[in-house]
Protein backbone atom coordinates (compact mmCIF):
# COMPACT_ATOMS: atom_id res chain seq x y z
CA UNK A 1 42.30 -56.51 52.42
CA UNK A 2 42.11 -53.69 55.02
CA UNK A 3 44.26 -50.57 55.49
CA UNK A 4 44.60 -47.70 57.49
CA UNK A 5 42.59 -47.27 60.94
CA UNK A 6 39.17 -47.20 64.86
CA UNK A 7 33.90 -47.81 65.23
CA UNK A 8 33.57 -51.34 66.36
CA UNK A 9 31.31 -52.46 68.49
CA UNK A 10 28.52 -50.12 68.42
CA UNK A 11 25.36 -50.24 66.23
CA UNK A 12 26.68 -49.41 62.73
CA UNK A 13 24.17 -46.71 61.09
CA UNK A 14 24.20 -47.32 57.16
CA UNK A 15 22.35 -45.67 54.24
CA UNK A 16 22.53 -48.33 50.66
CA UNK A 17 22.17 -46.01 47.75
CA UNK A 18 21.23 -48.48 44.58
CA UNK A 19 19.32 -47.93 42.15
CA UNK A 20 17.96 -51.77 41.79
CA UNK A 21 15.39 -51.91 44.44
CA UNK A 22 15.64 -55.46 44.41
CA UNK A 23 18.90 -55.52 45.30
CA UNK A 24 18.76 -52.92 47.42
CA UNK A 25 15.95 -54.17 50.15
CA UNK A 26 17.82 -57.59 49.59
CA UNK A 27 21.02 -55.81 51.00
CA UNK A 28 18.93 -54.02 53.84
CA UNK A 29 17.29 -57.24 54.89
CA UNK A 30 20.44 -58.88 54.97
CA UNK A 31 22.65 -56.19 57.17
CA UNK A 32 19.74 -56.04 59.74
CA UNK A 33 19.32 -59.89 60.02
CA UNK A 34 22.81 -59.25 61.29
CA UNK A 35 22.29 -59.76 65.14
CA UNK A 36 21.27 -56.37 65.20
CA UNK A 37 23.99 -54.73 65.27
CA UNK A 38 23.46 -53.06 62.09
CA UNK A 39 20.54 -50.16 61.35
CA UNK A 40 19.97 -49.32 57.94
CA UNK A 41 18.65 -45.93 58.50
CA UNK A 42 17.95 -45.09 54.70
CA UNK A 43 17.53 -47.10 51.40
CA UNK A 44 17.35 -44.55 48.36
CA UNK A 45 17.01 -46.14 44.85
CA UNK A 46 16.91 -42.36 43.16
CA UNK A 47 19.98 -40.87 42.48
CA UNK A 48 19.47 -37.95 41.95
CA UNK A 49 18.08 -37.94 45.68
CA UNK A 50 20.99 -40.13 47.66
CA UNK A 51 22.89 -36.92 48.50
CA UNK A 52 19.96 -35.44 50.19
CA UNK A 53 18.78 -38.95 51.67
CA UNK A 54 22.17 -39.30 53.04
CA UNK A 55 21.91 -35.63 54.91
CA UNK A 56 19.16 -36.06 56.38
CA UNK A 57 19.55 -39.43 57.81
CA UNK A 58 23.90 -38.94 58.82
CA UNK A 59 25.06 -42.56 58.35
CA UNK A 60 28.18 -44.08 59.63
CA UNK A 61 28.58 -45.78 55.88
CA UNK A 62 27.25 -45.31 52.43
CA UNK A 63 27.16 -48.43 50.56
CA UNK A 64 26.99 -47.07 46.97
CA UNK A 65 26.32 -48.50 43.96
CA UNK A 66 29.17 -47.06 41.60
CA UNK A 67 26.78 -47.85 38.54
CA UNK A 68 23.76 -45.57 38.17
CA UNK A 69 22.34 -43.08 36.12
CA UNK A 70 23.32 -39.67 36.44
CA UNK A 71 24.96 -38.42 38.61
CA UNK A 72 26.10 -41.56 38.65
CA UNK A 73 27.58 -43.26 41.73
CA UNK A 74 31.31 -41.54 41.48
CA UNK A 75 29.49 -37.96 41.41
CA UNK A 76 27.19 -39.31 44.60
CA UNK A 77 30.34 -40.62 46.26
CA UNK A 78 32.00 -37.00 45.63
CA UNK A 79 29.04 -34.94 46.36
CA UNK A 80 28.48 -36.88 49.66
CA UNK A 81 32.05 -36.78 50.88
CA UNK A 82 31.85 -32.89 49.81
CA UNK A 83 29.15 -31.84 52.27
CA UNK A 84 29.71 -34.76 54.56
CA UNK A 85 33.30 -35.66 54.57
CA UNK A 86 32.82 -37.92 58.00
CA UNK A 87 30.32 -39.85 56.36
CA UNK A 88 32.49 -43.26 55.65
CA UNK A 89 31.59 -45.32 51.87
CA UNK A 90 31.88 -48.25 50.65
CA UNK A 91 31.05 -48.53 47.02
CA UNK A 92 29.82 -51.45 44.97
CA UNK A 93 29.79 -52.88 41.53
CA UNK A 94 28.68 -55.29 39.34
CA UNK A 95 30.98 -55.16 37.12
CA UNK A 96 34.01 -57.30 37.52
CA UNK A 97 36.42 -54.57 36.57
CA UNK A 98 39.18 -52.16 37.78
CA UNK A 99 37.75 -49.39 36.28
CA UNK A 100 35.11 -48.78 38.23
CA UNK A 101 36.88 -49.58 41.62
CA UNK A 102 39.45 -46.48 40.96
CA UNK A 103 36.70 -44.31 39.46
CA UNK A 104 34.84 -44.96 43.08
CA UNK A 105 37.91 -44.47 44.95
CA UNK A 106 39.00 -41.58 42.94
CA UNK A 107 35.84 -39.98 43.63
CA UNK A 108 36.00 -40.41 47.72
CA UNK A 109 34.89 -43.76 48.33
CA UNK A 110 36.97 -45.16 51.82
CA UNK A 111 36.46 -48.99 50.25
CA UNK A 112 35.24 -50.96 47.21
CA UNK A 113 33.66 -54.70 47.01
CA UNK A 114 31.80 -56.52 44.40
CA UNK A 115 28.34 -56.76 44.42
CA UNK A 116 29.06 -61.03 44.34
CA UNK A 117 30.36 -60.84 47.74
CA UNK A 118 28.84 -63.00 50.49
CA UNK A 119 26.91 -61.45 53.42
CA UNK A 120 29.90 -62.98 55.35
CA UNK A 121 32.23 -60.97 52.77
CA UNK A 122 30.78 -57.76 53.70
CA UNK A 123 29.61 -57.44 57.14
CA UNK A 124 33.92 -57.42 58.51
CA UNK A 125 34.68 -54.91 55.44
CA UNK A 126 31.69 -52.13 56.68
CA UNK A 127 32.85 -52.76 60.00
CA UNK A 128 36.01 -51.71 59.11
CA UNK A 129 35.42 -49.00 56.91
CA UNK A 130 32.94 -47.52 58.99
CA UNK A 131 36.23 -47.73 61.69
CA UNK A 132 38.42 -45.57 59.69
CA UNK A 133 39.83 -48.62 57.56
CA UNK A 134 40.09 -49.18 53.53
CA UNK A 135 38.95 -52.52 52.08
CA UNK A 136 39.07 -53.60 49.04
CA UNK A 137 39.99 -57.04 47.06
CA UNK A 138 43.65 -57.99 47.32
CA UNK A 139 44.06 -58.17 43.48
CA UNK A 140 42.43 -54.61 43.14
CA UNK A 141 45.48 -53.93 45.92
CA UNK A 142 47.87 -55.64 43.69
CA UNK A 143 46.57 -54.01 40.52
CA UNK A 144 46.64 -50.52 42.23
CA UNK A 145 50.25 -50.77 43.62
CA UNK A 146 51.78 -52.01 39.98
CA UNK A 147 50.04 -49.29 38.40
CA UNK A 148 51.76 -46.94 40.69
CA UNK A 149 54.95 -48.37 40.44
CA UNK A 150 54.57 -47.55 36.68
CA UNK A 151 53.34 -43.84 37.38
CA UNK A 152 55.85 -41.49 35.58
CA UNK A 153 57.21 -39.12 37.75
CA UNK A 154 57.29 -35.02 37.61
CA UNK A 155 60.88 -35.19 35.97
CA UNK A 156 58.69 -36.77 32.74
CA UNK A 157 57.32 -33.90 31.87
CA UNK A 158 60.92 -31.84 31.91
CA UNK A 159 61.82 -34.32 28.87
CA UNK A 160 58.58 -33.99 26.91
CA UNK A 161 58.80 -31.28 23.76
CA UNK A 162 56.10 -28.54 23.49
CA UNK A 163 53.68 -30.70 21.13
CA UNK A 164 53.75 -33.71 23.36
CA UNK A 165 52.67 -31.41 26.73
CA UNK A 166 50.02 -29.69 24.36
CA UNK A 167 48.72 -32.91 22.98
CA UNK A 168 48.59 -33.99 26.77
CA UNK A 169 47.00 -30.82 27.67
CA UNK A 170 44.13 -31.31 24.92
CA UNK A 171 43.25 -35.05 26.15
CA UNK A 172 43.24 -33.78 29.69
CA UNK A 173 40.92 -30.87 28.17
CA UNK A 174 38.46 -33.49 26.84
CA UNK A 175 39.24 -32.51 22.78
CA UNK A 176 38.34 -35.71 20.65
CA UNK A 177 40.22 -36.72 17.67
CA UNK A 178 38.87 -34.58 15.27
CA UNK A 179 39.53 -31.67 18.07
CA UNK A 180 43.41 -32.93 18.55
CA UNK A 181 43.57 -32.90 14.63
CA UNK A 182 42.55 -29.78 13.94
CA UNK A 183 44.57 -27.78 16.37
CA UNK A 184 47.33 -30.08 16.08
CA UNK A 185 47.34 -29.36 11.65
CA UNK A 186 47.40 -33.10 11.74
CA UNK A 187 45.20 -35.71 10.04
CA UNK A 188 42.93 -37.80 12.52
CA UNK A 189 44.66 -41.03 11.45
CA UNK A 190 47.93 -39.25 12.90
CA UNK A 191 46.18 -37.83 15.51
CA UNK A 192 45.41 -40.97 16.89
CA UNK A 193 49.02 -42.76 16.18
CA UNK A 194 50.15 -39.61 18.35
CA UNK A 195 47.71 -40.31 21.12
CA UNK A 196 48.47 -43.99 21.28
CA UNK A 197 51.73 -43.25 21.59
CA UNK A 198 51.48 -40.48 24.46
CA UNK A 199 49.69 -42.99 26.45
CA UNK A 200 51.99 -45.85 25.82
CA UNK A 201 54.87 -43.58 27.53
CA UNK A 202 53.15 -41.86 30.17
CA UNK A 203 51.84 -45.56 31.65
CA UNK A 204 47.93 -45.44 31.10
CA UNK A 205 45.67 -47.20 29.11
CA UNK A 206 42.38 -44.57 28.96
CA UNK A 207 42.08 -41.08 27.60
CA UNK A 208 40.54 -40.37 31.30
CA UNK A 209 43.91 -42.03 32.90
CA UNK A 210 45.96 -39.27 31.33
CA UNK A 211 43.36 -36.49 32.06
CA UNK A 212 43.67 -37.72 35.66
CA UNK A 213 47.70 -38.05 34.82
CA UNK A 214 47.73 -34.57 33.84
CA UNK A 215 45.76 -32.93 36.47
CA UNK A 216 47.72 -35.17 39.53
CA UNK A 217 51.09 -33.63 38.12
CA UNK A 218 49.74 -29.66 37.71
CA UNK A 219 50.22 -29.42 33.75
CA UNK A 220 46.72 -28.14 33.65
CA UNK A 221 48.35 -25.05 35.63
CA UNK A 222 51.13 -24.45 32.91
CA UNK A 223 50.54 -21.52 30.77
């Protein structure tokens, strides 16, 4: 599934930033046994080097690996698209879940796949991100559009009381239980009830949902 919209044709520049070497000359050997139409200018299995890999070389795409050690592939994908914003990325996972997919795309990434796709499966997708396009899976898509059909909206927060915004605040602050329960004058087992149910209404699932929840609706900002 592709959205938005112009780099075909041309010899596609791309830099694969994975730390699983294996994988990651597999992928290379792959994209150039494409007819040539692909250069892979850069493969960096380090990390904590992709950044710097990725200025010196100036790839159309990053294909990143969202799972890596630190920084991780979501703080690659954000320090990339920081200093190189016209650098395009597609991200990659292993893991056959949502989570990582929005953590990617929150962070920057223009596209996800999984890393079970087909050389066939990804060769049209980089085209098309590295043309101004977003891919990704249609039932990522269809997971992504329900979610935001159940996003609360601003006029949620005009009907919450004072402890419900500050419990908000302090998941959005990173407190843990123990944290909420003490500044809160609750016990933890109430703590928890209270942070079950704050999630429940504002439509997330994670403690890092809200955070982003809070932060996407300014009541970080709120004295």
């Amino acid at each position: 599934m592709a959205t938005g919209g112009e780099k075909m044709g041309s010899v596609l520049r791309v830099a694969i930033v994975d730390d699983h070497a294996v994988f990651a000359e597999g992928l290379r050997v792959l994209l150039e046994s494409a007819g040539g139409s692909i250069d892979v200018v850069v493969v960096e299995t380090r990390p904590g080097y992709a950044v710097e890999a990725v200025r010196q070389h100036v790839p159309d795409v990053a294909i990143v690996d969202v799972a890596m050690p630190s920084p991780g592939g979501t703080g690659v994908i954000s320090a990339i698209k920081a200093r190189q914003p016209e650098v395009r990325i597609l991200a990659l996972s292993g893991v056959d879940e949502f989570t990582d997919a929005e953590a990617a795309l929150r962070a920057g990434a223009d596209g996800f796949l999984p890393k079970t796709a087909r050389l066939d499966e990804l060769l049209r997708p980089l085209e098309a991100v590295a043309a101004g396009w977003s891919v990704m899976p249609k039932a990522l898509l269809v997971h992504l559009l329900e979610r935001s059909r159940r996003r609360p909206s601003a006029a949620l927060l005009d009907n919450m009381g004072q402890d419900e915004r500050r419990l908000w605040k302090l998941i959005a602050l990173g407190r843990d239980t123990e944290q909420i329960a003490g500044e809160l004058f609750v016990s933890e087992r109430t703590a928890k009830r209270q942070v079950a149910s704050l999630l429940r209404r504002i439509g997330v699932e994670t403690r890092t949902e809200a955070a982003a929840r809070a932060g996407q609706m300014g009541l970080l900002e709120e004295d």
